[in-house]
C-alpha atoms as a PDB file:
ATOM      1  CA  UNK A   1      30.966   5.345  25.824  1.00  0.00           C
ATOM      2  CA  UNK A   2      30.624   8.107  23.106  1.00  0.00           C
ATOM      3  CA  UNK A   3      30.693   7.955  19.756  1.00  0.00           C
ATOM      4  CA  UNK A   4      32.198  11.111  17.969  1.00  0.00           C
ATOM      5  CA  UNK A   5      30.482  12.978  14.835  1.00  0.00           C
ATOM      6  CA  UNK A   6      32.427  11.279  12.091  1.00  0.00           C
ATOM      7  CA  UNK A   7      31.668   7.641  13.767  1.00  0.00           C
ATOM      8  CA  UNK A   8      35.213   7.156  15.582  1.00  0.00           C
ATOM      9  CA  UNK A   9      34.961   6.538  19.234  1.00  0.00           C
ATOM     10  CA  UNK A  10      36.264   8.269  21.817  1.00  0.00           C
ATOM     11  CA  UNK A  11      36.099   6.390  25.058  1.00  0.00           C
ATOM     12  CA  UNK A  12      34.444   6.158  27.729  1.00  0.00           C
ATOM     13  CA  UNK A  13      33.373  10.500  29.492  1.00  0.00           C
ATOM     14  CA  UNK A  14      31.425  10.951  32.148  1.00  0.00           C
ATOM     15  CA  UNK A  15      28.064  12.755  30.797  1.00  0.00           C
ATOM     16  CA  UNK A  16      28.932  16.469  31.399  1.00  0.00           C
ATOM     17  CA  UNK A  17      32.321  15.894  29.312  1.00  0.00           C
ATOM     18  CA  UNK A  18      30.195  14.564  26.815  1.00  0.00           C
ATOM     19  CA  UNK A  19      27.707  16.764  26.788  1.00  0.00           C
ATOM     20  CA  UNK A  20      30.606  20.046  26.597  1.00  0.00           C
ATOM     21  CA  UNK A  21      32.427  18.014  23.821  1.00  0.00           C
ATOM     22  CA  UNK A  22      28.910  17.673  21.995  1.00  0.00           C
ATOM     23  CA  UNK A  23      28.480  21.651  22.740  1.00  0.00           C
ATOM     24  CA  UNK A  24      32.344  22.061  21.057  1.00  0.00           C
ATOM     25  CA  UNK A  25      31.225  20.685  18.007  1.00  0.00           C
ATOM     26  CA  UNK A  26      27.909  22.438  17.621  1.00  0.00           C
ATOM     27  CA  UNK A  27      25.664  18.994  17.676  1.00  0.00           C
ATOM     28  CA  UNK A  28      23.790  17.126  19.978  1.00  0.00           C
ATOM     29  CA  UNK A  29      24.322  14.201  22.515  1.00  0.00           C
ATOM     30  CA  UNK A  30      21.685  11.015  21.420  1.00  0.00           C
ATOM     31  CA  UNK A  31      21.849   8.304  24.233  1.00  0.00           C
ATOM     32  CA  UNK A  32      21.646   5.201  21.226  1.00  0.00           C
ATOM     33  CA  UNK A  33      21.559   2.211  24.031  1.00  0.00           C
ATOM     34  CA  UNK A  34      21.056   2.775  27.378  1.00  0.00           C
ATOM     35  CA  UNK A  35      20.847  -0.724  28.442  1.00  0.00           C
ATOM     36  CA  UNK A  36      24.245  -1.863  27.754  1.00  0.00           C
ATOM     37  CA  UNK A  37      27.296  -1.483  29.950  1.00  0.00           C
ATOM     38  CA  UNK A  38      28.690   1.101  29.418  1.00  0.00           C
ATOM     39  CA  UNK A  39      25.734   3.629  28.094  1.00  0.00           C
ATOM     40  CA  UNK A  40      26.077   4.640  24.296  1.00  0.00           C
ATOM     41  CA  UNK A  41      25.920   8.216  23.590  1.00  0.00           C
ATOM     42  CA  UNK A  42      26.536   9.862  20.137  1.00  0.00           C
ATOM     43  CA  UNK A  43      27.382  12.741  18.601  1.00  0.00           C
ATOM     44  CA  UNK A  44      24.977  13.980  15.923  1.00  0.00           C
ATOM     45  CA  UNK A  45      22.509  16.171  14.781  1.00  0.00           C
ATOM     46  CA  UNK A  46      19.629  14.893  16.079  1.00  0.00           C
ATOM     47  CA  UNK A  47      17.079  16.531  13.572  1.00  0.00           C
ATOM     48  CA  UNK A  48      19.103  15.335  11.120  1.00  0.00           C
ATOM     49  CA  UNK A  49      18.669  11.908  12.686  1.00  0.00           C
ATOM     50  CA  UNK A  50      15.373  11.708  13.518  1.00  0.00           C
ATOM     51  CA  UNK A  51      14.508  12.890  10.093  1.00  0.00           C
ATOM     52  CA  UNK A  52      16.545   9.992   8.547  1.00  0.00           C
ATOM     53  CA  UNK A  53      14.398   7.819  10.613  1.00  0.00           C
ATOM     54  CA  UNK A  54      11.019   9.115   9.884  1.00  0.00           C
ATOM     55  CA  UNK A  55      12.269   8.649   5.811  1.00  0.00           C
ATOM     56  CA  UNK A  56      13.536   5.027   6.311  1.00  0.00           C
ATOM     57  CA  UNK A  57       9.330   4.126   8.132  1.00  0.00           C
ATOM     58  CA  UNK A  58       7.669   6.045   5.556  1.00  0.00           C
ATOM     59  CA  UNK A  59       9.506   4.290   2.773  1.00  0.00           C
ATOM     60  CA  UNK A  60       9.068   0.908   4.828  1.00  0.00           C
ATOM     61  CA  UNK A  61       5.476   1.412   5.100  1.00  0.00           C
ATOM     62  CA  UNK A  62       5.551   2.331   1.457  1.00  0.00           C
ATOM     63  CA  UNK A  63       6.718  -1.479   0.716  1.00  0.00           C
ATOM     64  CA  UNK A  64       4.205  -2.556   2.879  1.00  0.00           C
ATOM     65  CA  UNK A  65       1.464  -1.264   1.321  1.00  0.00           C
ATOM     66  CA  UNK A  66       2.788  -2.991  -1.905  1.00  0.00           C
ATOM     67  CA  UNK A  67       2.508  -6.003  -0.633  1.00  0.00           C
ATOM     68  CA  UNK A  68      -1.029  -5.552   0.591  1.00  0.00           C
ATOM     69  CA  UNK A  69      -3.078  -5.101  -2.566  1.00  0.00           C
ATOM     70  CA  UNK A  70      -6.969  -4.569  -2.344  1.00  0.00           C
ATOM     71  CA  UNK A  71     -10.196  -6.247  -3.861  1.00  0.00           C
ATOM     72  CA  UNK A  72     -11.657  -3.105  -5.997  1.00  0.00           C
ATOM     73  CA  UNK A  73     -15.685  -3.307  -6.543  1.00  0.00           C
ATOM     74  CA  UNK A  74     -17.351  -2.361  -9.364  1.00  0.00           C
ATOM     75  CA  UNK A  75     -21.235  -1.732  -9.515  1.00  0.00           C
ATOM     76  CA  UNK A  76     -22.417  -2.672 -12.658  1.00  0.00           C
ATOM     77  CA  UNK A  77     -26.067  -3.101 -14.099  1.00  0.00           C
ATOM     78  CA  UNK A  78     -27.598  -5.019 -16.357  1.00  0.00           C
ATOM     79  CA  UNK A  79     -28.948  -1.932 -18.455  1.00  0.00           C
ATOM     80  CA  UNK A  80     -25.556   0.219 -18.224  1.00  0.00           C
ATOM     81  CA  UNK A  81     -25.051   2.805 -20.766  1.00  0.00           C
ATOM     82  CA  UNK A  82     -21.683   2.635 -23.314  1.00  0.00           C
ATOM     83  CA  UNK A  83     -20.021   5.852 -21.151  1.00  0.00           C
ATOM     84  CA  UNK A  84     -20.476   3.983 -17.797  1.00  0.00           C
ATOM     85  CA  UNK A  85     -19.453   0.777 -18.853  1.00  0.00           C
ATOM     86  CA  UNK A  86     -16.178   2.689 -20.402  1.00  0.00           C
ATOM     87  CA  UNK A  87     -15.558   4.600 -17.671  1.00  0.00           C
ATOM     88  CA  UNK A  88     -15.522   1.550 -15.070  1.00  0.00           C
ATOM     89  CA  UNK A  89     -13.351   0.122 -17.309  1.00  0.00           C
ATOM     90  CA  UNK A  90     -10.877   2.606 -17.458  1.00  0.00           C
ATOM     91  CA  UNK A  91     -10.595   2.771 -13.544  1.00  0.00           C
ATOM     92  CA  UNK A  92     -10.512  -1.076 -13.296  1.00  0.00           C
ATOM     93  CA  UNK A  93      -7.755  -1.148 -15.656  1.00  0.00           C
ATOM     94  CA  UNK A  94      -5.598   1.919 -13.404  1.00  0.00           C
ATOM     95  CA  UNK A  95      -5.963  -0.680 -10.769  1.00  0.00           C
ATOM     96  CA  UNK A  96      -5.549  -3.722 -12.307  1.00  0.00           C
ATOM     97  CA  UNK A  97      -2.272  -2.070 -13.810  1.00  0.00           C
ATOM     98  CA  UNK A  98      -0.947  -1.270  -9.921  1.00  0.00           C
ATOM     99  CA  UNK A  99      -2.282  -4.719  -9.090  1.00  0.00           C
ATOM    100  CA  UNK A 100      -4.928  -5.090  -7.407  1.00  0.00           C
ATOM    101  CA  UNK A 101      -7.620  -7.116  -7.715  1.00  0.00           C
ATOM    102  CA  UNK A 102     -11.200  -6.213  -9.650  1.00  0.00           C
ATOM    103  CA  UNK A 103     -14.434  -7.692  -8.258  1.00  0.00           C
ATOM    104  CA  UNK A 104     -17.695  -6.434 -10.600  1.00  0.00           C
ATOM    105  CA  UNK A 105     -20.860  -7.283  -9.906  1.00  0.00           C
ATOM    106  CA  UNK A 106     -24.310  -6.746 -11.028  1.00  0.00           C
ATOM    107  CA  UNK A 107     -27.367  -6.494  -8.403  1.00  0.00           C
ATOM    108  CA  UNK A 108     -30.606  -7.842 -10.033  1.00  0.00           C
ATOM    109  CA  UNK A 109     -33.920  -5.151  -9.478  1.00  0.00           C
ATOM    110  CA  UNK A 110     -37.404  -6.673 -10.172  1.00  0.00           C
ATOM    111  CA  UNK A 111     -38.269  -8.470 -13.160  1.00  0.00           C
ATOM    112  CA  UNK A 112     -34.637  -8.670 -14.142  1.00  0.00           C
ATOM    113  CA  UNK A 113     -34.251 -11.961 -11.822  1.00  0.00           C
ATOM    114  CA  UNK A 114     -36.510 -13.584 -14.419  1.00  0.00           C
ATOM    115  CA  UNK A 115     -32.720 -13.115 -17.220  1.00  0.00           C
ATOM    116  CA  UNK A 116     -30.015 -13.724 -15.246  1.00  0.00           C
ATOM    117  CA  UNK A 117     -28.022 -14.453 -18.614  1.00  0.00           C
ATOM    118  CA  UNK A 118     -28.115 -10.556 -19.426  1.00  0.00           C
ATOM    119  CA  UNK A 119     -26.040  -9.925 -16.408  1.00  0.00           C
ATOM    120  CA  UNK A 120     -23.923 -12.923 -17.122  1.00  0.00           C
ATOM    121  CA  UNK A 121     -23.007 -11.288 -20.641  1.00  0.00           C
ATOM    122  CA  UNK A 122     -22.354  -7.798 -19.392  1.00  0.00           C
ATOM    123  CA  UNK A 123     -20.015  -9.487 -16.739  1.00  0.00           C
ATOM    124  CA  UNK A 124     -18.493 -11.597 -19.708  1.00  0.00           C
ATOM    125  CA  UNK A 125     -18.506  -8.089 -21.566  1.00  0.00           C
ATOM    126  CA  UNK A 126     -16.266  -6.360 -18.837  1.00  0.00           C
ATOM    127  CA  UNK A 127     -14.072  -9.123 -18.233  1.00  0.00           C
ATOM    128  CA  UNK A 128     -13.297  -9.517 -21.760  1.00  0.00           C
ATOM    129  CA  UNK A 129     -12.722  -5.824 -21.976  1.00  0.00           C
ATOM    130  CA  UNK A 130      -9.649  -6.308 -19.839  1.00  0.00           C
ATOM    131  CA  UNK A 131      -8.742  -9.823 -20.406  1.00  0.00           C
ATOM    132  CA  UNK A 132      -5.286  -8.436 -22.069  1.00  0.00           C
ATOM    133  CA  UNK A 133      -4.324  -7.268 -18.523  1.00  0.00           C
ATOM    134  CA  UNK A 134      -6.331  -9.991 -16.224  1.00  0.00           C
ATOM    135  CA  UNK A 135      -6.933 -13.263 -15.655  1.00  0.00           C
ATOM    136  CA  UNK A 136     -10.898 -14.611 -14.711  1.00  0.00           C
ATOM    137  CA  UNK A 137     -10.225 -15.609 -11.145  1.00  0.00           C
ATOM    138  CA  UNK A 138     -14.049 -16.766 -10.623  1.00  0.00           C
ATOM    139  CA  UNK A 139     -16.841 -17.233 -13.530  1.00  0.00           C
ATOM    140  CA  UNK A 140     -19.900 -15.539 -12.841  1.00  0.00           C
ATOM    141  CA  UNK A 141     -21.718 -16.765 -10.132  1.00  0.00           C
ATOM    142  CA  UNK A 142     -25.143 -16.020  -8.946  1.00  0.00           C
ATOM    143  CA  UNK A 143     -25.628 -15.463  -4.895  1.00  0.00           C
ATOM    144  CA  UNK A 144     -29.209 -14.119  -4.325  1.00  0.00           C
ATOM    145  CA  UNK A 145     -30.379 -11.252  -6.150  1.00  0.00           C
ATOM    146  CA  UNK A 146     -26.499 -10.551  -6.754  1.00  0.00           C
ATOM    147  CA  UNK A 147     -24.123 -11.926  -9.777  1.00  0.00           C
ATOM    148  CA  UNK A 148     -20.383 -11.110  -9.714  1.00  0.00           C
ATOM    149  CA  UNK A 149     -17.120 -11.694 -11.607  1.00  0.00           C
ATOM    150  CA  UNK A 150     -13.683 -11.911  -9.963  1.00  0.00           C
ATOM    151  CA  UNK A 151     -10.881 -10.420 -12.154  1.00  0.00           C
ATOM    152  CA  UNK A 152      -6.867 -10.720 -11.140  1.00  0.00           C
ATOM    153  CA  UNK A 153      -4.163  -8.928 -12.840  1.00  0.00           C
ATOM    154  CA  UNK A 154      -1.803 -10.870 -15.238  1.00  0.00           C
ATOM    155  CA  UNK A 155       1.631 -11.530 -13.992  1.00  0.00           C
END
């Protein structure tokens, strides 16, 4: 069965008929479904076609990757300077504003384990830096020598 250029069909042709009538028109013959009876063949540009194709996965994986939004970590510390804490801030928000999800945490050295509550407010600090464009997902907690905050973006 082929298929001509402008979607009309014109019968069922032996290959080498198809084939010359694809030469005629200056395109190419794609076999589109060999397995039924009779065989489909079209008439197309086939770079044309297979760059149609390679548009509609790239745009499908696009959508995909949408849907699949990330856990971001931050590294904070319990004696971070004003430009550091700003800065982390201003990349959480880039992410929390494409919607993904912000995870900061603070990793206790030494004789810091003996104020946990310092790291609790510098947590508090950060999340209350961005609470106009996320939600607390999980308080502070303390696991270890580690303390972290888990931010998620508003709806």
């Amino acid at each position: 069965m082929v298929i001509g250029p402008n979607g009309e069909q014109m019968g069922v042709k032996n290959i080498k008929d198809a084939l010359t009538l694809a030469n005629y028109a200056g395109l190419d013959l794609v076999l589109m479904s060999e397995n039924s009876t009779p065989a489909v063949g079209k008439i197309m540009d086939y770079n044309k076609y297979r760059y149609e194709k390679q548009k509609k996965l790239k745009e499908a994986q696009k959508k995909q990757r949408e849907t699949n939004k990330d856990i971001k970590e931050y590294r904070l510390s319990v004696t971070i300077d004003v430009g550091d804490f700003e800065t982390r801030k201003r990349n959480a928000l880039d992410y929390l504003k494409k919607g993904h999800k912000i995870k900061a945490f603070i990793r206790f050295k030494g004789r810091q384990m003996a104020h946990p509550e310092l790291g609790k407010d510098v947590l508090l600090r950060f999340a209350d830096s961005l609470s106009e464009y996320s939600d607390i997902e999980l308080q502070p907690k303390l696991e270890g020598r580690q303390m972290s905050i888990l931010l998620a973006p508003k709806k």
